[in-house]
C-alpha atoms as a PDB file:
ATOM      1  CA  UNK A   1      23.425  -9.933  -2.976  1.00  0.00           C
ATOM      2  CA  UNK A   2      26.959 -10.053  -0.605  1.00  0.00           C
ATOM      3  CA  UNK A   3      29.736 -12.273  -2.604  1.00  0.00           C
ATOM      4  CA  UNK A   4      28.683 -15.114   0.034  1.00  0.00           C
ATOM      5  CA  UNK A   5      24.655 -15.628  -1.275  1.00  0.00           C
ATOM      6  CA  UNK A   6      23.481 -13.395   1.982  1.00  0.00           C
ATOM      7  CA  UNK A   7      20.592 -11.034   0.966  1.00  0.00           C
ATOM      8  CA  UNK A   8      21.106  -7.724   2.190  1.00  0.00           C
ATOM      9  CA  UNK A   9      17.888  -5.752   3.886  1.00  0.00           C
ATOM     10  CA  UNK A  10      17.508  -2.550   4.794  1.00  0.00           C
ATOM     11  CA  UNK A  11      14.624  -1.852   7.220  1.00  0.00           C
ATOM     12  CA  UNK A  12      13.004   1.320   6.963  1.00  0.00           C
ATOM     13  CA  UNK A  13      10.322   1.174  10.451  1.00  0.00           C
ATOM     14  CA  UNK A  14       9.901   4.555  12.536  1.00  0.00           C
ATOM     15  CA  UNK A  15       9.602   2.571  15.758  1.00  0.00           C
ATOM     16  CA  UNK A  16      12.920   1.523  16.871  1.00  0.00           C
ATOM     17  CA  UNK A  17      11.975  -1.274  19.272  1.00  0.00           C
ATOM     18  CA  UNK A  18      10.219  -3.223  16.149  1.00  0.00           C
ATOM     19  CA  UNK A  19      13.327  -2.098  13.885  1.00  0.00           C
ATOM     20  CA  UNK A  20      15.441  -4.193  16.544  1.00  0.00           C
ATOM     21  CA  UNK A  21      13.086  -7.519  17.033  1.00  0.00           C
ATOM     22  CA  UNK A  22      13.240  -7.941  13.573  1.00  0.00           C
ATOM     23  CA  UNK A  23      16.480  -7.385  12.436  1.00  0.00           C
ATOM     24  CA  UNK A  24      17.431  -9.883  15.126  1.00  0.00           C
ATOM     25  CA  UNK A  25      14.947 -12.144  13.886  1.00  0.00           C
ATOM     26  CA  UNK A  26      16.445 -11.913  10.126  1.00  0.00           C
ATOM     27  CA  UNK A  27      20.145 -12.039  11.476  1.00  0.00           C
ATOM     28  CA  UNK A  28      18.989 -15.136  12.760  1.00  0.00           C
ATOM     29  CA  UNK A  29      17.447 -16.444   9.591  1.00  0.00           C
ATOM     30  CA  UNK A  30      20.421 -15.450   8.109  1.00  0.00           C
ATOM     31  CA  UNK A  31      20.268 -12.301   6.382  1.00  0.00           C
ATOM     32  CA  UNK A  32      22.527  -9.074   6.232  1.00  0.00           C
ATOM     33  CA  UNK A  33      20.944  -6.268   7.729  1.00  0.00           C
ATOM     34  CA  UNK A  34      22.866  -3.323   5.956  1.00  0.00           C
ATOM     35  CA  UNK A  35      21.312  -0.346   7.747  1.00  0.00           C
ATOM     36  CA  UNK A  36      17.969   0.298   9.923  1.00  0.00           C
ATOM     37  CA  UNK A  37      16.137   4.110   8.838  1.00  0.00           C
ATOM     38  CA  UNK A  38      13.141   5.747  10.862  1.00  0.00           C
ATOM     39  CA  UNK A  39      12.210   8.232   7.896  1.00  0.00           C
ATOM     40  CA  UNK A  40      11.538   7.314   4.067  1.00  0.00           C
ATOM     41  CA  UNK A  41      14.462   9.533   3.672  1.00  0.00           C
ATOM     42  CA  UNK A  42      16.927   7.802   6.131  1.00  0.00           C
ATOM     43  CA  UNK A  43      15.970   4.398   3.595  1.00  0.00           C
ATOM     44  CA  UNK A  44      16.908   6.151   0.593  1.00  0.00           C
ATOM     45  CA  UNK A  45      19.831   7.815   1.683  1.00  0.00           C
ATOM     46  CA  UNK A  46      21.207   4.344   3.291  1.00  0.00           C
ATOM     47  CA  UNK A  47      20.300   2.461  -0.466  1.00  0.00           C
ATOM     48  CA  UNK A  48      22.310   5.048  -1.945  1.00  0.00           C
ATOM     49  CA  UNK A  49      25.390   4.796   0.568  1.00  0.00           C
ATOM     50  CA  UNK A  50      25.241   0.501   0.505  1.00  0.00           C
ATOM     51  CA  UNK A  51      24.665  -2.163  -1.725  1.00  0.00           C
ATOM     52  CA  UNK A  52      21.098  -3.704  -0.887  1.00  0.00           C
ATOM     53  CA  UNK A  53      19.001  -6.258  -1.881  1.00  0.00           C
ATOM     54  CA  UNK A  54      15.621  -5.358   0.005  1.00  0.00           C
ATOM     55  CA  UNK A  55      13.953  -2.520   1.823  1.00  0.00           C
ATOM     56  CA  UNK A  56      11.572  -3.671   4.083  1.00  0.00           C
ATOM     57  CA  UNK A  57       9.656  -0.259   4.021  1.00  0.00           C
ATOM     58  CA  UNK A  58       6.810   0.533   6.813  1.00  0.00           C
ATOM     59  CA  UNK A  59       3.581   2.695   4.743  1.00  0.00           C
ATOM     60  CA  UNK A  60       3.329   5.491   7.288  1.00  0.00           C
ATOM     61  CA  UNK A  61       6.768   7.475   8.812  1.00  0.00           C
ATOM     62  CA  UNK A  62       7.949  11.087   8.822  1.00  0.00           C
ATOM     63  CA  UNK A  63       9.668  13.007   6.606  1.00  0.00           C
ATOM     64  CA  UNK A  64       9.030  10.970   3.478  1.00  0.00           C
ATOM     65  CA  UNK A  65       6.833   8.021   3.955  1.00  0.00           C
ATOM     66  CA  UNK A  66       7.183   4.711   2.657  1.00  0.00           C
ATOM     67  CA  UNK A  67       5.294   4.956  -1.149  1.00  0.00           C
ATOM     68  CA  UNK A  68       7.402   7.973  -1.570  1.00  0.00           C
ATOM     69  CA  UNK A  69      10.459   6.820  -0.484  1.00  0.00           C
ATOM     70  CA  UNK A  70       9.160   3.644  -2.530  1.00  0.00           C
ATOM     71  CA  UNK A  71       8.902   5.975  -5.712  1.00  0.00           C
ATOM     72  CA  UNK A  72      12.123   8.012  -5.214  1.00  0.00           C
ATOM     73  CA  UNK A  73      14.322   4.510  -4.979  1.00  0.00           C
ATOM     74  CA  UNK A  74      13.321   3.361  -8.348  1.00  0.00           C
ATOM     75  CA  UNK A  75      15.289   6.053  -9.706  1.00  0.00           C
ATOM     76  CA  UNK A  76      18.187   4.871  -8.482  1.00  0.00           C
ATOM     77  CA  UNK A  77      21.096   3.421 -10.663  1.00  0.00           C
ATOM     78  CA  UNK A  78      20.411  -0.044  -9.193  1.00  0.00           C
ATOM     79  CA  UNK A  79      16.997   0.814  -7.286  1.00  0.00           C
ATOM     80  CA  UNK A  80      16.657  -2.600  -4.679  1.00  0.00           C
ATOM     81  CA  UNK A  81      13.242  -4.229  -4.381  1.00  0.00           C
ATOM     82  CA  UNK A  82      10.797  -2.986  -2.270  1.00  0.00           C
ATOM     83  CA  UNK A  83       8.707  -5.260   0.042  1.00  0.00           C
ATOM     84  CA  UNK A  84       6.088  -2.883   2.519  1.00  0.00           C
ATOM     85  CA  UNK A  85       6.086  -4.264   5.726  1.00  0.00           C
ATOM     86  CA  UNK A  86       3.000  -2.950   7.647  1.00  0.00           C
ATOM     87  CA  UNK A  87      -1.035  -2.746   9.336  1.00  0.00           C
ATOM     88  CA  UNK A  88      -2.754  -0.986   6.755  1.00  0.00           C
ATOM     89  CA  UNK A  89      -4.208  -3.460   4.374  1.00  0.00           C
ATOM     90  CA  UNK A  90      -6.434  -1.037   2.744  1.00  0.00           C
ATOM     91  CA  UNK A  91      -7.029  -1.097  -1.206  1.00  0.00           C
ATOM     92  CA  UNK A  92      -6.308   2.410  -1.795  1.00  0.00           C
ATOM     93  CA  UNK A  93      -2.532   1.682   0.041  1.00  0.00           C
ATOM     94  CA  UNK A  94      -1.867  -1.608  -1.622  1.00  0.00           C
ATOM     95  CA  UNK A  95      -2.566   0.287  -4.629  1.00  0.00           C
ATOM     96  CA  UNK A  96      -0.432   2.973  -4.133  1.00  0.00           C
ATOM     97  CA  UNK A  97       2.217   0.894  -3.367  1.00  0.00           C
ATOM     98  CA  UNK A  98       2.483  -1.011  -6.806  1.00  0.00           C
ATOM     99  CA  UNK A  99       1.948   1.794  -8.926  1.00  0.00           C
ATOM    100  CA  UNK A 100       5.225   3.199  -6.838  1.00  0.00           C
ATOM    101  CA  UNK A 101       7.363   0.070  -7.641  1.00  0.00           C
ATOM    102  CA  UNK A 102       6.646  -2.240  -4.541  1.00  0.00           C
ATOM    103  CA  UNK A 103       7.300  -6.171  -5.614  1.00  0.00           C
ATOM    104  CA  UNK A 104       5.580  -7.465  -2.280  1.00  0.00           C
ATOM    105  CA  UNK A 105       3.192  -6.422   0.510  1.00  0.00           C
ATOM    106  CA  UNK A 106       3.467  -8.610   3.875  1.00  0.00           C
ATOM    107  CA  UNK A 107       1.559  -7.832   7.230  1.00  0.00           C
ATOM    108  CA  UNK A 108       4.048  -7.032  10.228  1.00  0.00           C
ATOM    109  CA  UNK A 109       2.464 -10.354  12.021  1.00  0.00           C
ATOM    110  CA  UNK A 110       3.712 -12.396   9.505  1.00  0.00           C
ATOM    111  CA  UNK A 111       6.699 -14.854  11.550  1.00  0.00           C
ATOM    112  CA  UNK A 112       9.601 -14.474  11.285  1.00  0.00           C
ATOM    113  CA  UNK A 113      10.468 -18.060   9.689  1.00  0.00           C
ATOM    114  CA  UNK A 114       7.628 -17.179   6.964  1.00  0.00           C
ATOM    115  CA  UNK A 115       9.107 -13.680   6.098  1.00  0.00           C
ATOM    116  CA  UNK A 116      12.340 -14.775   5.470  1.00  0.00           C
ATOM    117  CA  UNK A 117      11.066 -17.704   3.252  1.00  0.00           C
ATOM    118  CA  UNK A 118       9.188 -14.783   1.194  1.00  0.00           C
ATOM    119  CA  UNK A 119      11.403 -12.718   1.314  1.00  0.00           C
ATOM    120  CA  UNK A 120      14.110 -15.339  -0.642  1.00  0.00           C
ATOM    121  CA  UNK A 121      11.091 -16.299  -2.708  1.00  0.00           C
ATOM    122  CA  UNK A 122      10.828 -13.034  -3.742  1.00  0.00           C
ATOM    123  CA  UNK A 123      13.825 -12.264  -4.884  1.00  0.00           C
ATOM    124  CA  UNK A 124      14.136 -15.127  -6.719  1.00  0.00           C
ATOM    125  CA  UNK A 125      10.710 -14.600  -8.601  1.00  0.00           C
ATOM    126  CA  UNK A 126      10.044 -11.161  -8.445  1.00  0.00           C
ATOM    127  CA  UNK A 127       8.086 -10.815 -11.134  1.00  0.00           C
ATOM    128  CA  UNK A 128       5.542 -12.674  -9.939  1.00  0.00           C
ATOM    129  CA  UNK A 129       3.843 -10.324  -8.663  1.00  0.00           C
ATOM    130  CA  UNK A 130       4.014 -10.507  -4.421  1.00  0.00           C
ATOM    131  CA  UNK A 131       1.171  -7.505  -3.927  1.00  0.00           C
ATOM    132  CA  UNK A 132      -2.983  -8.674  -3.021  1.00  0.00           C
ATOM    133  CA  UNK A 133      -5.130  -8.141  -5.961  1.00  0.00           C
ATOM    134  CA  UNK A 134      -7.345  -4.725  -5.674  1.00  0.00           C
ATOM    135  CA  UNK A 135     -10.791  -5.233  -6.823  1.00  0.00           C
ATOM    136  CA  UNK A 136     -11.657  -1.947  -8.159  1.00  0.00           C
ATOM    137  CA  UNK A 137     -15.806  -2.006  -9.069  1.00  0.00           C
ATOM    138  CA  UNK A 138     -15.915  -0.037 -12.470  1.00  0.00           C
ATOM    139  CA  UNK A 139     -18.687   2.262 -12.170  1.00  0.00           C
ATOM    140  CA  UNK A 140     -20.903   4.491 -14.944  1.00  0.00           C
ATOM    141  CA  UNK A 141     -20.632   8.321 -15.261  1.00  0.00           C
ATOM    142  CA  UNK A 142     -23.921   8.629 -13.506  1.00  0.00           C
ATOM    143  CA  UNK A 143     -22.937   6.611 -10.330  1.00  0.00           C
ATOM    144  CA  UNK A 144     -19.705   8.594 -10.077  1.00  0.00           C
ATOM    145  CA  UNK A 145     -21.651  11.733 -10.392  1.00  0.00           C
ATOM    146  CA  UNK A 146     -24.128  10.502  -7.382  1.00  0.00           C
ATOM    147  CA  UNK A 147     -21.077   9.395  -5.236  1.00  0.00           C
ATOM    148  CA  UNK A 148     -19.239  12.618  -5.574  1.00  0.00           C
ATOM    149  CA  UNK A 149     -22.363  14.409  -4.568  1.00  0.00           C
ATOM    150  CA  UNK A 150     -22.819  11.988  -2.096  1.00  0.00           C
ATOM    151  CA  UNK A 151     -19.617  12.520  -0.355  1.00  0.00           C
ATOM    152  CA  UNK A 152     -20.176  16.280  -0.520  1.00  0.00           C
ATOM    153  CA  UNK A 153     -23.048  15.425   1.674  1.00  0.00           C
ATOM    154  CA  UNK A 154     -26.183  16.267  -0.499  1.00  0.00           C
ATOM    155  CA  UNK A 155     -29.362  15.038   0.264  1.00  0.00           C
ATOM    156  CA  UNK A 156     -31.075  12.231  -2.144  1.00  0.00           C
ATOM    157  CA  UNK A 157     -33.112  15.510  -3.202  1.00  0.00           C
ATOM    158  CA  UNK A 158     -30.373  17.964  -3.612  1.00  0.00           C
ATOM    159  CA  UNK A 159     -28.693  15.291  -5.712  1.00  0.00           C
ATOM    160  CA  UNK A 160     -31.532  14.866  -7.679  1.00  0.00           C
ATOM    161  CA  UNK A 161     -31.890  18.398  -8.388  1.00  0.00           C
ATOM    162  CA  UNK A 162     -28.338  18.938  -9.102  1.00  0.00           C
ATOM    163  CA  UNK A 163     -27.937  15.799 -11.834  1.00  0.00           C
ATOM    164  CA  UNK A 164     -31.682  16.925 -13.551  1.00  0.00           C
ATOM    165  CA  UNK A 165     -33.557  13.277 -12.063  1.00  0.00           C
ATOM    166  CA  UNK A 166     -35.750  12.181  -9.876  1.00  0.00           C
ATOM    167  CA  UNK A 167     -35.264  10.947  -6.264  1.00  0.00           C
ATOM    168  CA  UNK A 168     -36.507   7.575  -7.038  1.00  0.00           C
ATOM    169  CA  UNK A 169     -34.000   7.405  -9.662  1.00  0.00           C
ATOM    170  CA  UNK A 170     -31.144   8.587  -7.223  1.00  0.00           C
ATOM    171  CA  UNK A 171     -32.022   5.952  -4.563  1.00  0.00           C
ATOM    172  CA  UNK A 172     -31.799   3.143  -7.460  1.00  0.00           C
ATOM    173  CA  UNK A 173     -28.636   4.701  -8.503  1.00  0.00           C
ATOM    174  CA  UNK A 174     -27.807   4.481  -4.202  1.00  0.00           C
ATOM    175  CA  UNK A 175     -28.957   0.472  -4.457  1.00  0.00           C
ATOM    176  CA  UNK A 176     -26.465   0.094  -7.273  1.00  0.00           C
ATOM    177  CA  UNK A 177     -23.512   1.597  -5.735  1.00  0.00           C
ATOM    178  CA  UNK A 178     -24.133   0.102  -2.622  1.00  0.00           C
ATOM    179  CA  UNK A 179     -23.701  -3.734  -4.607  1.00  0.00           C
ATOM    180  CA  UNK A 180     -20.888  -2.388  -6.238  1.00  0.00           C
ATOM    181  CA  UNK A 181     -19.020  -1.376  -3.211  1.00  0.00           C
ATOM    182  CA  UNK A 182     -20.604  -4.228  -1.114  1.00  0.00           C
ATOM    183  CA  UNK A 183     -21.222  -1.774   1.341  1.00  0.00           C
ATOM    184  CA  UNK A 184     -25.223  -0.718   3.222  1.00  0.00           C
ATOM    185  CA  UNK A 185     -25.673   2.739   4.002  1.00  0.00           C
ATOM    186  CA  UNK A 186     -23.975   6.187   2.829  1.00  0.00           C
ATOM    187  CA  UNK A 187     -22.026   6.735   4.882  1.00  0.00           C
ATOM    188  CA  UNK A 188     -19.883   3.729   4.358  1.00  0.00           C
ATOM    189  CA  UNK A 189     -19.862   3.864   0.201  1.00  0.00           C
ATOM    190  CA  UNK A 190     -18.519   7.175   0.566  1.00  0.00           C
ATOM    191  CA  UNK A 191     -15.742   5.596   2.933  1.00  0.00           C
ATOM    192  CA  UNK A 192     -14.987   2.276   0.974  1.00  0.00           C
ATOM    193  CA  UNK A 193     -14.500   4.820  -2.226  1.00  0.00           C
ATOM    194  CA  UNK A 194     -11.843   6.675  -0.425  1.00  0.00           C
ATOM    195  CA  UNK A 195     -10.340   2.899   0.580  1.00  0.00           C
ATOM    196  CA  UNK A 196     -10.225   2.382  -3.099  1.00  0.00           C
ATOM    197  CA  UNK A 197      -9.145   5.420  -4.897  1.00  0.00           C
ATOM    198  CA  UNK A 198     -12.324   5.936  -6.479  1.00  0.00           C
ATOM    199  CA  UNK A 199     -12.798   8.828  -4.084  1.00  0.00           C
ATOM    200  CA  UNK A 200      -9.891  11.553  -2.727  1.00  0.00           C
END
């Protein structure tokens, strides 16, 4: 934080127009925008050069994107926090994002009034923990046997044959991971376990 109380932001965005809109919008709300990066790399090279509070990081930019660049600042001497600014509100991102050393997770519609509330908020509190909770459905051996087959496309029979059961056994194995994912058909389990990390 600058000598005079200002919070200093970095914002790391590969589209320039939205880079501009907000830092005018934080100016505005009274904050210190230090430096603006397209790249994950441009954000940790301008953390290293500057004294910074908060990286508003976007998820997805080239040449090093945002949970990387995440990870690589934490290794800094003084590493600032990390807030991700962005669309993708799936599990599997929000995940990766803690376990890199984000402190917050806002959508880019959030106003600009409410960001920079959060935004003091959380650097006031940041251990309160500013990320969405991840609901992660624990599943048995057996069901993560029948997903991974399932995602390799097998058949209910091939499956069967493969894991030493009967069909009628893999389709009640199929009801149960459909509950758990809260999901209908195959097709979708097999993508709302890639949303979560329980798939690659």
């Amino acid at each position: 934080m600058s000598e005079a109380g200002i919070l200093r932001v970095v914002i790391a965005d590969d589209h320039p127009l939205f880079r501009m809109g907000l830092a005018y919008a934080l100016r505005a709300q009274g904050f210190e925008i230090t430096a603006e990066a397209a790249t994950g790399r441009e954000a940790l090279a301008a953390c290293r050069a500057v004294g910074v509070d908060v990286v508003l990081m976007d998820v997805k930019m080239p040449d090093m994107n945002g949970i990387e660049a995440c990870r690589a600042l934490q290794d800094l001497a003084r590493p600032p926090l990390v807030v991700m600014l962005t669309t993708f509100d799936e599990p599997a991102v929000i995940q990766a994002a803690r376990e890199a050393g984000a402190v917050g997770y806002l959508s880019k519609e959030t106003d600009a009034e409410k960001l920079a509330r959060l935004l003091r908020e959380i650097v006031a509190y940041p251990e309160r923990g500013w990320l969405p909770p991840v609901r992660v459905p624990s599943l048995t051996r057996r069901e993560s046997e029948v997903l991974a087959l399932l995602a390799g496309g097998d058949s209910n029979k091939l499956i069967a044959r493969r894991l030493g059961i009967s069909p009628e056994t893999v389709k009640d194995y199929l009801g149960g991971l459909y509950r758990k994912l809260e999901v209908r058909d195959r097709l979708s389990a097999v993508q709302r376990a890639r949303e979560l990390g329980i798939l690659p």
